[in-house]
Protein backbone atom coordinates (compact mmCIF):
# COMPACT_ATOMS: atom_id res chain seq x y z
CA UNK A 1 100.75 78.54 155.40
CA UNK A 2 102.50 81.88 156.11
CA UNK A 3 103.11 83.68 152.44
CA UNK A 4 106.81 84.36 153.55
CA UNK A 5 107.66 80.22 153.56
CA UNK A 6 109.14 78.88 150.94
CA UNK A 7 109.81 82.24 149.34
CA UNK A 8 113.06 83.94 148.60
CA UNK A 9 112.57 87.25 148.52
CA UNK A 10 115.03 89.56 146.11
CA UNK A 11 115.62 92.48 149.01
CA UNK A 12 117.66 93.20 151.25
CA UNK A 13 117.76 91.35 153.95
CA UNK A 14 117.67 93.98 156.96
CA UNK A 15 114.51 94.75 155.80
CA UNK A 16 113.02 91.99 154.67
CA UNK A 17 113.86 89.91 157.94
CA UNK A 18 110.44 92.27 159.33
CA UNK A 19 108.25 90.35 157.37
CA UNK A 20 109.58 87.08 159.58
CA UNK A 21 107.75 86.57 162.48
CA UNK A 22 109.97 86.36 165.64
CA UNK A 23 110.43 82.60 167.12
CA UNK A 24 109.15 81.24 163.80
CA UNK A 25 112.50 79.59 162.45
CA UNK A 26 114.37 76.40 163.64
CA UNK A 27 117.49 76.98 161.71
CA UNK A 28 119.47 79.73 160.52
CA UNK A 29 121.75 78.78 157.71
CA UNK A 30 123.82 81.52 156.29
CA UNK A 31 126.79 82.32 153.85
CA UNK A 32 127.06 86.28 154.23
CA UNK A 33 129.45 88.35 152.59
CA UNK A 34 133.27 87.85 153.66
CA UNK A 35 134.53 91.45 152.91
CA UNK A 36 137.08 90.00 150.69
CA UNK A 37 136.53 92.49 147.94
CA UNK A 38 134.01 89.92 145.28
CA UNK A 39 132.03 91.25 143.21
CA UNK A 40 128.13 90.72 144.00
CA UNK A 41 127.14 92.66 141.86
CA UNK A 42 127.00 95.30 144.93
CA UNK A 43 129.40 96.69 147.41
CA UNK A 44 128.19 94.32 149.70
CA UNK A 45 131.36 92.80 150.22
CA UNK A 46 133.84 95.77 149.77
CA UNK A 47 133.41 98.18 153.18
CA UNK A 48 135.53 99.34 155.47
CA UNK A 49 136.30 96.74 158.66
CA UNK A 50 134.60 98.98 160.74
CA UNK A 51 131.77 99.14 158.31
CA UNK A 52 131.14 95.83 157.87
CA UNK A 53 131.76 94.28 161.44
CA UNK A 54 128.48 97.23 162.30
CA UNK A 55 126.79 95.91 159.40
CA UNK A 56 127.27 92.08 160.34
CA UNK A 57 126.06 92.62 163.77
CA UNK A 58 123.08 94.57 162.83
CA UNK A 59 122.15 91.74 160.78
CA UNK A 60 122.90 89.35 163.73
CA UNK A 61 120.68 91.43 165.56
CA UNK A 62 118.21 91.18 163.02
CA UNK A 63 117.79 87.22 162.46
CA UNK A 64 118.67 85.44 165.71
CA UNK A 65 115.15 86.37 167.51
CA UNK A 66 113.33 84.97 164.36
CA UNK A 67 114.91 81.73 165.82
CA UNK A 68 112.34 79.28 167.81
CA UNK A 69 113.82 78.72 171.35
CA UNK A 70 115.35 75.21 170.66
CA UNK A 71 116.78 77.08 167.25
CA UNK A 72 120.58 77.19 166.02
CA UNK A 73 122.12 78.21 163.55
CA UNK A 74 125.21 78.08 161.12
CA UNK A 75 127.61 80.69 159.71
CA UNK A 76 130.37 80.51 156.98
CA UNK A 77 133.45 83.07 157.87
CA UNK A 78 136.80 83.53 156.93
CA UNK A 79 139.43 82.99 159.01
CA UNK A 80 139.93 87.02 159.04
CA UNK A 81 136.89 87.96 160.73
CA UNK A 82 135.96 84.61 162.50
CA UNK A 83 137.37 86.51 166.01
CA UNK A 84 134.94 89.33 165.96
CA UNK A 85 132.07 87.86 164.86
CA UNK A 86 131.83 84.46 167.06
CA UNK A 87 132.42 86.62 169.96
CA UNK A 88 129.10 89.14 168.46
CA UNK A 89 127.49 85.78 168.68
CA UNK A 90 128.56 84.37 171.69
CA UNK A 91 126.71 87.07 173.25
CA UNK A 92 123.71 86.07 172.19
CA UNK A 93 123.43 82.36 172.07
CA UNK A 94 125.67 79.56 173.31
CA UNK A 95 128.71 78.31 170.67
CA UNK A 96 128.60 74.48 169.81
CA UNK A 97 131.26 73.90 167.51
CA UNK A 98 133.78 75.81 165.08
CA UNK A 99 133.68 73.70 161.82
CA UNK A 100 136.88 73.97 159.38
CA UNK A 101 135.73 73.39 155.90
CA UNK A 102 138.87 72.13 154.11
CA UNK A 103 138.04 72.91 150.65
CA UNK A 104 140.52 70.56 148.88
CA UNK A 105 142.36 73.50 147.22
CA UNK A 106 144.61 71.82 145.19
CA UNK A 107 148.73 72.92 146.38
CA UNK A 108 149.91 75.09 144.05
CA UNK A 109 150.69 79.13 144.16
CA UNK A 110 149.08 81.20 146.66
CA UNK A 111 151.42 83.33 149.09
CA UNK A 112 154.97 83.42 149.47
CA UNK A 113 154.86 85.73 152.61
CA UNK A 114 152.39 83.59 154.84
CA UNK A 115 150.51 79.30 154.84
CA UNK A 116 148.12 79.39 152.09
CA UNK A 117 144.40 79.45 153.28
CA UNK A 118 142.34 76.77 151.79
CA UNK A 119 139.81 76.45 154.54
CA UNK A 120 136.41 78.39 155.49
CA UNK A 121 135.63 78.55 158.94
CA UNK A 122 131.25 77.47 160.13
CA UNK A 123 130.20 78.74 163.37
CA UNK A 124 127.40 76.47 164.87
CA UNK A 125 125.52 78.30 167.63
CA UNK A 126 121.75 76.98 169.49
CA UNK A 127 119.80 79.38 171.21
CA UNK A 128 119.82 76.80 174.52
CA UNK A 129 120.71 73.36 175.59
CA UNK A 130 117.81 71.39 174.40
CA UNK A 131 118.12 72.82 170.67
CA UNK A 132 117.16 70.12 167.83
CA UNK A 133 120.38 67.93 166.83
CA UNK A 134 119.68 64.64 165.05
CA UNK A 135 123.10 63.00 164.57
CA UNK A 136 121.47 59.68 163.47
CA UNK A 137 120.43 61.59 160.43
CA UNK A 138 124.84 62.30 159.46
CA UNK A 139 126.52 59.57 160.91
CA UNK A 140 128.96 58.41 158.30
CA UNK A 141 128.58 54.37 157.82
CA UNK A 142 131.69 52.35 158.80
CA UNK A 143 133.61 50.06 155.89
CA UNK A 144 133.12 46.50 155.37
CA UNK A 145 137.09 46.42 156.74
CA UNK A 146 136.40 48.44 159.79
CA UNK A 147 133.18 46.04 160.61
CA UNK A 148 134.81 42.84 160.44
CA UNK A 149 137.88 44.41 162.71
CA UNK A 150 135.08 44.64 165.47
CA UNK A 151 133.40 41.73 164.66
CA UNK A 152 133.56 40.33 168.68
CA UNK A 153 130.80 39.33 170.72
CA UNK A 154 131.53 42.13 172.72
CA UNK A 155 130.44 44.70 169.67
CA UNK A 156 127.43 42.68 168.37
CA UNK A 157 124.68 45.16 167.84
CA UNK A 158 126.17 47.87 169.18
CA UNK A 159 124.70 51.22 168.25
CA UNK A 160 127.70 53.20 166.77
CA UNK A 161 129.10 50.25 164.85
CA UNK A 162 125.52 49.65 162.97
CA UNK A 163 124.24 53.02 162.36
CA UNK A 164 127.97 55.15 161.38
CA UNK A 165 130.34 57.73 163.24
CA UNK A 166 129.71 60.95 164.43
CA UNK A 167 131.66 63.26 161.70
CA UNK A 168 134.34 65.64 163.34
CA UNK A 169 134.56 69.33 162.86
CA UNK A 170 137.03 68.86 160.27
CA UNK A 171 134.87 68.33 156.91
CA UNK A 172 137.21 67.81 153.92
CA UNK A 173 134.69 68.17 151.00
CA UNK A 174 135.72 69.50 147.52
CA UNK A 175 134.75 73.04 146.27
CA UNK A 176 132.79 72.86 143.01
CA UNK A 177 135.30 73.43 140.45
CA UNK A 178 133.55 74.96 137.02
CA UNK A 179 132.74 71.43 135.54
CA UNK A 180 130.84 70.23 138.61
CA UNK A 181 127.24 69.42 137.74
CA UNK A 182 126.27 71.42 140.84
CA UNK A 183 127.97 74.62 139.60
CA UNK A 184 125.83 77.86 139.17
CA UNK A 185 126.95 81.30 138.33
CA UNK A 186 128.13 82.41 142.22
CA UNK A 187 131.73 83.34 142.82
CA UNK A 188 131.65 81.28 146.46
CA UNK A 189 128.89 78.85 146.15
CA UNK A 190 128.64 75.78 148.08
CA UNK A 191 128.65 72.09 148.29
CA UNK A 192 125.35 70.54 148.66
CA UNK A 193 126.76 68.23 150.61
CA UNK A 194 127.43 70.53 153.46
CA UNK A 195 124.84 72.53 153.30
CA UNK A 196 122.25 69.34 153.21
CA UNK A 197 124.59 67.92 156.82
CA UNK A 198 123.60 70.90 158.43
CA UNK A 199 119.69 71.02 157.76
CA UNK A 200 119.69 67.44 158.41
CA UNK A 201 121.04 67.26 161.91
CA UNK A 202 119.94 71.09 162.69
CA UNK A 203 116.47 71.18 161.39
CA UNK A 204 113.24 68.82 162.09
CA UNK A 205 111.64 67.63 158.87
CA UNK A 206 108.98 70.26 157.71
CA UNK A 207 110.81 72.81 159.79
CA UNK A 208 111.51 76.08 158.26
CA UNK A 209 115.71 77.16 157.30
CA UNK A 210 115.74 80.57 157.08
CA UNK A 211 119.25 82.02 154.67
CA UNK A 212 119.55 85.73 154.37
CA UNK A 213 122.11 85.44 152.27
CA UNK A 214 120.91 83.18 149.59
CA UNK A 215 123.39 83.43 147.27
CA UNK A 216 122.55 80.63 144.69
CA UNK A 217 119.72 79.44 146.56
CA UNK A 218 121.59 76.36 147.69
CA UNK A 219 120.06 76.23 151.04
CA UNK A 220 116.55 76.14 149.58
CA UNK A 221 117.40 73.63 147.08
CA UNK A 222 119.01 71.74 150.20
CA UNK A 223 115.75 72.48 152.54
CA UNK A 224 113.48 71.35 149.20
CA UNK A 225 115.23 68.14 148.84
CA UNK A 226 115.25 67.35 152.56
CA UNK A 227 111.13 67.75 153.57
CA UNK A 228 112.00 71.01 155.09
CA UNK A 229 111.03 74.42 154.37
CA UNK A 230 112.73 77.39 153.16
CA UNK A 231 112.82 81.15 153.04
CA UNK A 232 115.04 84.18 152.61
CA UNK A 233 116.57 86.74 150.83
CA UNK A 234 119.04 87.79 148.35
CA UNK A 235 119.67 91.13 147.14
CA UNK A 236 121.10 90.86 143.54
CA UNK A 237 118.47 89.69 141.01
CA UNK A 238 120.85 88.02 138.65
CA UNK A 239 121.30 85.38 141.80
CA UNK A 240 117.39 85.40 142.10
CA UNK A 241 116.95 84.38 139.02
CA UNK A 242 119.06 81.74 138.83
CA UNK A 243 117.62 81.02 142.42
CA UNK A 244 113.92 80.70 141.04
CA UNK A 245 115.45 78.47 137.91
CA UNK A 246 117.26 76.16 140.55
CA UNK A 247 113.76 75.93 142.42
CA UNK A 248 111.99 75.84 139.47
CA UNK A 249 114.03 72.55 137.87
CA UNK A 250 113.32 69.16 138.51
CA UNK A 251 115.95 66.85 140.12
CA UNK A 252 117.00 64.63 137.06
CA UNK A 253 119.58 61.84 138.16
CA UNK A 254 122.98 62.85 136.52
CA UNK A 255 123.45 60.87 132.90
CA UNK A 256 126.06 58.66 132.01
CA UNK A 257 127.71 60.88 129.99
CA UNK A 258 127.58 64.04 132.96
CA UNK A 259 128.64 61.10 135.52
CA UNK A 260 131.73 60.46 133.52
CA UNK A 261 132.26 64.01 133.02
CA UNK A 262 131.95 65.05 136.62
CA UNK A 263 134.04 61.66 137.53
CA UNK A 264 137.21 62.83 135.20
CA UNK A 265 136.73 66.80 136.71
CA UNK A 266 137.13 65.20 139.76
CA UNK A 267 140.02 62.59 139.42
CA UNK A 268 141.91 65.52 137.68
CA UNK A 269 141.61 67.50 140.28
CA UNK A 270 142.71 65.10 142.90
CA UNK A 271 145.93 64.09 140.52
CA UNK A 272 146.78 67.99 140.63
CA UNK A 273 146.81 67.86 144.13
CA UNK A 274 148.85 64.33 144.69
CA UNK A 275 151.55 65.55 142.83
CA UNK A 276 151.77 69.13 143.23
């Protein structure tokens, strides 16, 4: 196997894409840099608009022909520079769907001057119509009530009511608050949950998911989990580290103790957002 696969590399990304062989990749699954001002531990996200709308498409630029031709790939984005970069995109490969990640921000503060922004945008782009999509592999099941509702002859065995619905492009998932078991030390890292939707339906198993933007390594920890295979880069080596340790650690089922923990986190944070 190629030494670049199931490596991430601590580099930068517009250079170490080179090492990628073009039309080697079935999915792209990335989480770049919003230009919000964070702190990386780089400038990364702090340039000028003009700056970083050059930089994002030379990156674009960079990754897309590493794609195989039945390829797609996913983007996160905030809503202030989703315009400009779907249509840098759009250029190059066809647009599928624009996912809204509603990240369950519980309603309290936030601006007094505009709507409060609790959502991430996901591009999902494919290189051409007959790009890889297994929706079998995310349907979400029906309930037991929903079942029995359609429990006439004229629904007996039918596909969709056996096998789960087709999610919409509205995925309401929490973010990890600081006492979620998934939590690493990234300012915007994301759910597993996601992340493991997309490789599932976007990538064959023992494909390869190529991230540029690795961040906590949560698309390699998805890919690992998943049979598929993983590379990509990330540029500050605090994040590799805790990258390689993510890798490195075996997947122990929560306790009962963690479970409990995890379960109050959660219910707290719900009861915050029912009555606030």
């Amino acid at each position: 196997m190629s030494d670049w696969v199931n490596q991430v590399f601590c580099e930068d990304a517009l250079s170490g894409l080179a090492r990628i062989p073009d039309g080697s990749i079935d999915l792209i699954l990335t989480d770049p840099p919003y230009n919000l001002g964070k702190d990386y531990g780089n400038a990364s996200d702090q340039q000028s608009v003009e700056a970083y709308l050059a930089w994002t498409e030379q990156w674009i630029d960079a990754a897309v022909p590493k794609l195989k031709p039945n390829g797609s790939l996913y983007i996160f984005l905030t809503w202030r520079f989703t315009p400009e970069i779907f249509v840098m995109l759009k250029k190059r490969m066809t647009m599928m769907n624009e996912i809204i990640w509603d990240r369950r921000v519980p309603s309290m503060g936030g601006s007094v001057r505009s709507f409060s922004s609790v959502h991430d945008t996901i591009g999902f782009f494919a290189n051409r119509k007959d790009y890889y999509f297994d929706l079998d592999a995310v349907r979400i099941p029906y309930d037991a009530a929903t079942k029995k509702a359609r429990s006439r002859s004229i629904f007996i065995g039918a596909k969709w009511l056996e096998v789960g619905y087709n999610p919409k492009d509205v995925w309401s998932v929490s973010r990890l608050h600081r006492e979620h078991p998934e939590r690493a030390d990234h300012p915007t890292q994301k759910p597993l949950e996601i992340i493991e939707r997309m490789v599932k339906a976007s990538c064959p198993p023992g494909g390869i998911v190529l991230d540029p933007f690795m961040g906590s390594g949560t698309t390699a920890i998805a890919a690992k989990r998943l049979g598929r295979q993983y590379t990509g880069f990330e540029l500050n080596p605090a994040y590799c580290a805790i990258i390689h340790e993510r890798l490195a650690a075996p997947e122990v089922p929560m306790t009962g103790a963690k479970k409990r923990k995890a379960a109050k986190a959660a219910m707290a944070t719900l009861s915050t957002e029912e009555t606030s």
